[in-house]
C-alpha atoms as a PDB file:
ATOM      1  CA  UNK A   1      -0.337 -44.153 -24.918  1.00  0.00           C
ATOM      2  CA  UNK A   2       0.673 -40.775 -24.801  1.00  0.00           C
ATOM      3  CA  UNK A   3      -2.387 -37.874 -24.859  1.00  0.00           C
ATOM      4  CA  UNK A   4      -0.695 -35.630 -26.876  1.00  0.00           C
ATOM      5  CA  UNK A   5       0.050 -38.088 -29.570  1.00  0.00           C
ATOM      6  CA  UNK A   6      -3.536 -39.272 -29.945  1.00  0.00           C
ATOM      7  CA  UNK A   7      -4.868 -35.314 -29.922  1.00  0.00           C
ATOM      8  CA  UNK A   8      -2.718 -35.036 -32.574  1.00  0.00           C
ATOM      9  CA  UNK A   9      -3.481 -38.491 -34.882  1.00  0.00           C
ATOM     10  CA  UNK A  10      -6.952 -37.663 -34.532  1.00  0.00           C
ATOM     11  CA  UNK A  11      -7.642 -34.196 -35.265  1.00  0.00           C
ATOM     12  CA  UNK A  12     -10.647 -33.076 -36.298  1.00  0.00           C
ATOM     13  CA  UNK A  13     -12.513 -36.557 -35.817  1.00  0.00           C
ATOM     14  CA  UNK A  14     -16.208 -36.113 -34.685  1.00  0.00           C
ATOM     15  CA  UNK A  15     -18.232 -37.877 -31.970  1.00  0.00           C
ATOM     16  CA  UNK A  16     -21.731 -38.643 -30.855  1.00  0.00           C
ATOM     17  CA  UNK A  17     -23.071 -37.558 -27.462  1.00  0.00           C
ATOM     18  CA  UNK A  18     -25.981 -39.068 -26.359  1.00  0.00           C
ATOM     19  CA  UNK A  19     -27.525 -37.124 -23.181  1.00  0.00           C
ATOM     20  CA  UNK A  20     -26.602 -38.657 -20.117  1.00  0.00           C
ATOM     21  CA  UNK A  21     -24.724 -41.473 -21.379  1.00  0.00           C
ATOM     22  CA  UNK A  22     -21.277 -42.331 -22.441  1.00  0.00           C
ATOM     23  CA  UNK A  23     -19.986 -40.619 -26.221  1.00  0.00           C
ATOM     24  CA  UNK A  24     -19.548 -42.638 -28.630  1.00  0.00           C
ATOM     25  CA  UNK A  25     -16.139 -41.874 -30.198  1.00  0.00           C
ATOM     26  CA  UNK A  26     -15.713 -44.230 -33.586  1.00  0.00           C
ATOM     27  CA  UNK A  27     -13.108 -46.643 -32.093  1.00  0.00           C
ATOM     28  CA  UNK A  28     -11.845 -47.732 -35.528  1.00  0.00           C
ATOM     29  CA  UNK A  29     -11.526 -44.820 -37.404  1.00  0.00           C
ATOM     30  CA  UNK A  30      -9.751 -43.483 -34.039  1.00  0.00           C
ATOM     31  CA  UNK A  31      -7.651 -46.359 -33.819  1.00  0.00           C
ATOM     32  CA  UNK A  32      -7.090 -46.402 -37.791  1.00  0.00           C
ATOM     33  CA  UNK A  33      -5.643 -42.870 -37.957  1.00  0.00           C
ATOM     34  CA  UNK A  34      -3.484 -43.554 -34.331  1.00  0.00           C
ATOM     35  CA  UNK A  35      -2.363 -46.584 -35.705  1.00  0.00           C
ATOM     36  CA  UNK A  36      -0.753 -45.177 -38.902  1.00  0.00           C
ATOM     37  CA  UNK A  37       1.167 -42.042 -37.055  1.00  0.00           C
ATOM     38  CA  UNK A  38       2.037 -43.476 -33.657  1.00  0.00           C
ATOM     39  CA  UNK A  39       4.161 -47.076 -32.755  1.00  0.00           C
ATOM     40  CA  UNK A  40       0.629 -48.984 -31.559  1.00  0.00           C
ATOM     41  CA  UNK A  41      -0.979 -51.403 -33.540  1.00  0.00           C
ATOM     42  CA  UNK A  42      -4.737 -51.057 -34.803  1.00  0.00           C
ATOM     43  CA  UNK A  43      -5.762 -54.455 -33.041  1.00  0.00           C
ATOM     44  CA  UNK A  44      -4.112 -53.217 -29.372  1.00  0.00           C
ATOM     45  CA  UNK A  45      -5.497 -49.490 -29.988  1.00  0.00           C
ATOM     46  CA  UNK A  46      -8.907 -51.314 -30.341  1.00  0.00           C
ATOM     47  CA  UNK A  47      -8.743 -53.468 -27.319  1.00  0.00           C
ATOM     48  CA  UNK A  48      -7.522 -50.705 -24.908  1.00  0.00           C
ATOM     49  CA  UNK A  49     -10.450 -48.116 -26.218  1.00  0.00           C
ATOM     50  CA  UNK A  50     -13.105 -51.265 -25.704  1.00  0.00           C
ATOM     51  CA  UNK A  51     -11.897 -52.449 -22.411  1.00  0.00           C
ATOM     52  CA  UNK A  52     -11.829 -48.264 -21.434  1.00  0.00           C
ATOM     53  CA  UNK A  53     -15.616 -48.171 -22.565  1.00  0.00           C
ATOM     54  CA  UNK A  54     -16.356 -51.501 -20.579  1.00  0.00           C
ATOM     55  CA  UNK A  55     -15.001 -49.499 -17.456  1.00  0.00           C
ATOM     56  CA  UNK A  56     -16.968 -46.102 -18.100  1.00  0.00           C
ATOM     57  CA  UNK A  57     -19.758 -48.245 -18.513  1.00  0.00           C
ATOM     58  CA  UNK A  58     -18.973 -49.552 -14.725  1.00  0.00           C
ATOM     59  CA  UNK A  59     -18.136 -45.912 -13.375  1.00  0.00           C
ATOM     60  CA  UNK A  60     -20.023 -43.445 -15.666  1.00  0.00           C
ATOM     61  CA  UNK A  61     -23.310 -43.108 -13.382  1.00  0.00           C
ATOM     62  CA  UNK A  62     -20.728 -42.428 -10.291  1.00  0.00           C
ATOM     63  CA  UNK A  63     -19.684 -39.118 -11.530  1.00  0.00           C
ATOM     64  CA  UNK A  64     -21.784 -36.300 -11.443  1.00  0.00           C
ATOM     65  CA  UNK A  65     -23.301 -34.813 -14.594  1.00  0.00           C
ATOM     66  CA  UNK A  66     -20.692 -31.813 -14.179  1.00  0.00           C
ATOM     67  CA  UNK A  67     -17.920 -33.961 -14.222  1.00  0.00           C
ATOM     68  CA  UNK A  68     -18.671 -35.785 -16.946  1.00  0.00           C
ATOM     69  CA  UNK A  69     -19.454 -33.487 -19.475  1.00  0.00           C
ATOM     70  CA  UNK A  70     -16.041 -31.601 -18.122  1.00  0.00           C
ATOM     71  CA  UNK A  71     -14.395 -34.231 -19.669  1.00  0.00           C
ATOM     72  CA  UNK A  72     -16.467 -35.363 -22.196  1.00  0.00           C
ATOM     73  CA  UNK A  73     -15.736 -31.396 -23.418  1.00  0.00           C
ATOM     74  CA  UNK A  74     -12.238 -31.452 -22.566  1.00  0.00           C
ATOM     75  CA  UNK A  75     -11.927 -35.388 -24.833  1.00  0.00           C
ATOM     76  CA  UNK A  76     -13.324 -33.546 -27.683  1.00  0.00           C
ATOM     77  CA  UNK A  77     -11.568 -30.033 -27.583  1.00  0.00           C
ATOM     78  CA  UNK A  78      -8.559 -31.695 -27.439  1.00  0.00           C
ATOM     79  CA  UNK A  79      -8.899 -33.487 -30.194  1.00  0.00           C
ATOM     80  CA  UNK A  80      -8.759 -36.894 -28.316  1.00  0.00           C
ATOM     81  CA  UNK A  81     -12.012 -38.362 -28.821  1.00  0.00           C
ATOM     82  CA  UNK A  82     -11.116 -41.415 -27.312  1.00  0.00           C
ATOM     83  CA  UNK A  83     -12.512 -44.083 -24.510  1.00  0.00           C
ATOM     84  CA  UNK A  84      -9.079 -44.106 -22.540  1.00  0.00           C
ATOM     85  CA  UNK A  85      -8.380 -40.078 -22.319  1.00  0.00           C
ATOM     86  CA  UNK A  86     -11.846 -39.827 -21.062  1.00  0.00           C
ATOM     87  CA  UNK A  87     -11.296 -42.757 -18.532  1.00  0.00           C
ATOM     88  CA  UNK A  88      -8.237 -41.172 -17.867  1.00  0.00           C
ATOM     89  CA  UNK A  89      -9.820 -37.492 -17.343  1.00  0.00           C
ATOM     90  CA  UNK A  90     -12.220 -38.910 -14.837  1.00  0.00           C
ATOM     91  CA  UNK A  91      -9.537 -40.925 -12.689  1.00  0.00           C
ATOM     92  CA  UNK A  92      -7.234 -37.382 -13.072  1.00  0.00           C
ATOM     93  CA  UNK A  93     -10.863 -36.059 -11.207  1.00  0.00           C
ATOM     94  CA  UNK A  94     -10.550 -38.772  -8.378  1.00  0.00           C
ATOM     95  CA  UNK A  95      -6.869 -38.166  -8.084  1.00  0.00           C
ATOM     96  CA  UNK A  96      -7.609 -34.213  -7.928  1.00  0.00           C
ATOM     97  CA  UNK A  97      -9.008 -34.712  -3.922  1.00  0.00           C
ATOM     98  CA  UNK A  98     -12.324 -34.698  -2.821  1.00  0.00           C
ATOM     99  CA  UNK A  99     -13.580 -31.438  -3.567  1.00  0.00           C
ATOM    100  CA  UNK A 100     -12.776 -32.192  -6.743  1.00  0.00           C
ATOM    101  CA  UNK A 101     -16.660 -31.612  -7.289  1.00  0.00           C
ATOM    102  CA  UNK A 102     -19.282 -30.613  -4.709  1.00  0.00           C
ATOM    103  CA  UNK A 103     -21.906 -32.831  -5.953  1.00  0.00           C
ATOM    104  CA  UNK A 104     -19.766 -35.559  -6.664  1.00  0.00           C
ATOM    105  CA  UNK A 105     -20.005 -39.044  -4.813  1.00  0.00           C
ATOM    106  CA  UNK A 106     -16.509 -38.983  -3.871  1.00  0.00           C
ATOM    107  CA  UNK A 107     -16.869 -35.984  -2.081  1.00  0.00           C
ATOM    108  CA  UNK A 108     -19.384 -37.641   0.191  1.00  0.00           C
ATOM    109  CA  UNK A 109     -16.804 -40.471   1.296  1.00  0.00           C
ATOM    110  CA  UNK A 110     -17.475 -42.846  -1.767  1.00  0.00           C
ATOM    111  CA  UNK A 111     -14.916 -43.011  -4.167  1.00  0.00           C
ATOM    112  CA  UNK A 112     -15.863 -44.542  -7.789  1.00  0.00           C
ATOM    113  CA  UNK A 113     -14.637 -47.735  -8.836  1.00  0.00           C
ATOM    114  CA  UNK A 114     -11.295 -47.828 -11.040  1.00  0.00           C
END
């Protein structure tokens, strides 16, 4: 699925941040809105967002706190609010090197799980 296309099916759409842990972007209404101005299906939308929150849930404590709210920020402001594009943002981290953070795990020889 292509970034810009979901920034643009899902505008304005809001999200919950919960400190420390991972948003909570409203899957359906996401998927809903993508699935009725892009060529995806609601059903596949809404398995590729859950299995991209299973995986943040295996990853999420990896990152440093910097890093995450980078692209919890950059999900939002973009207009993605959306499991995968912040999966995506944090593996576009990892691919970045590793001084991609000074804090970060990776940094340290320890790269996060994909």
């Amino acid at each position: 699925m292509h970034p810009a296309i979901i920034g643009i099916a899902l505008g304005t759409q809001l999200v919950v941040q919960v400190s420390g842990d991972i948003p909570n972007f409203n899957l359906e209404k996401a998927c809903k809105v993508l699935s009725e101005k892009a060529d995806q299906s609601y059903n596949d939308c809404l398995n590729d967002e859950k299995s991209a929150r299973q995986q943040l849930g295996s990853i999420w404590s990896s990152y440093p706190a910097s890093i995450r709210a980078q692209c919890t920020s950059d999900t939002v402001t973009l207009g993605m609010n959306s499991a995968l594009d912040l999966l995506t943002c944090l593996q576009m981290k990892d691919d970045a090197g590793p001084n991609f953070s000074s804090n970060s795990k990776r940094a340290a020889g320890t790269k996060p799980p994909n």
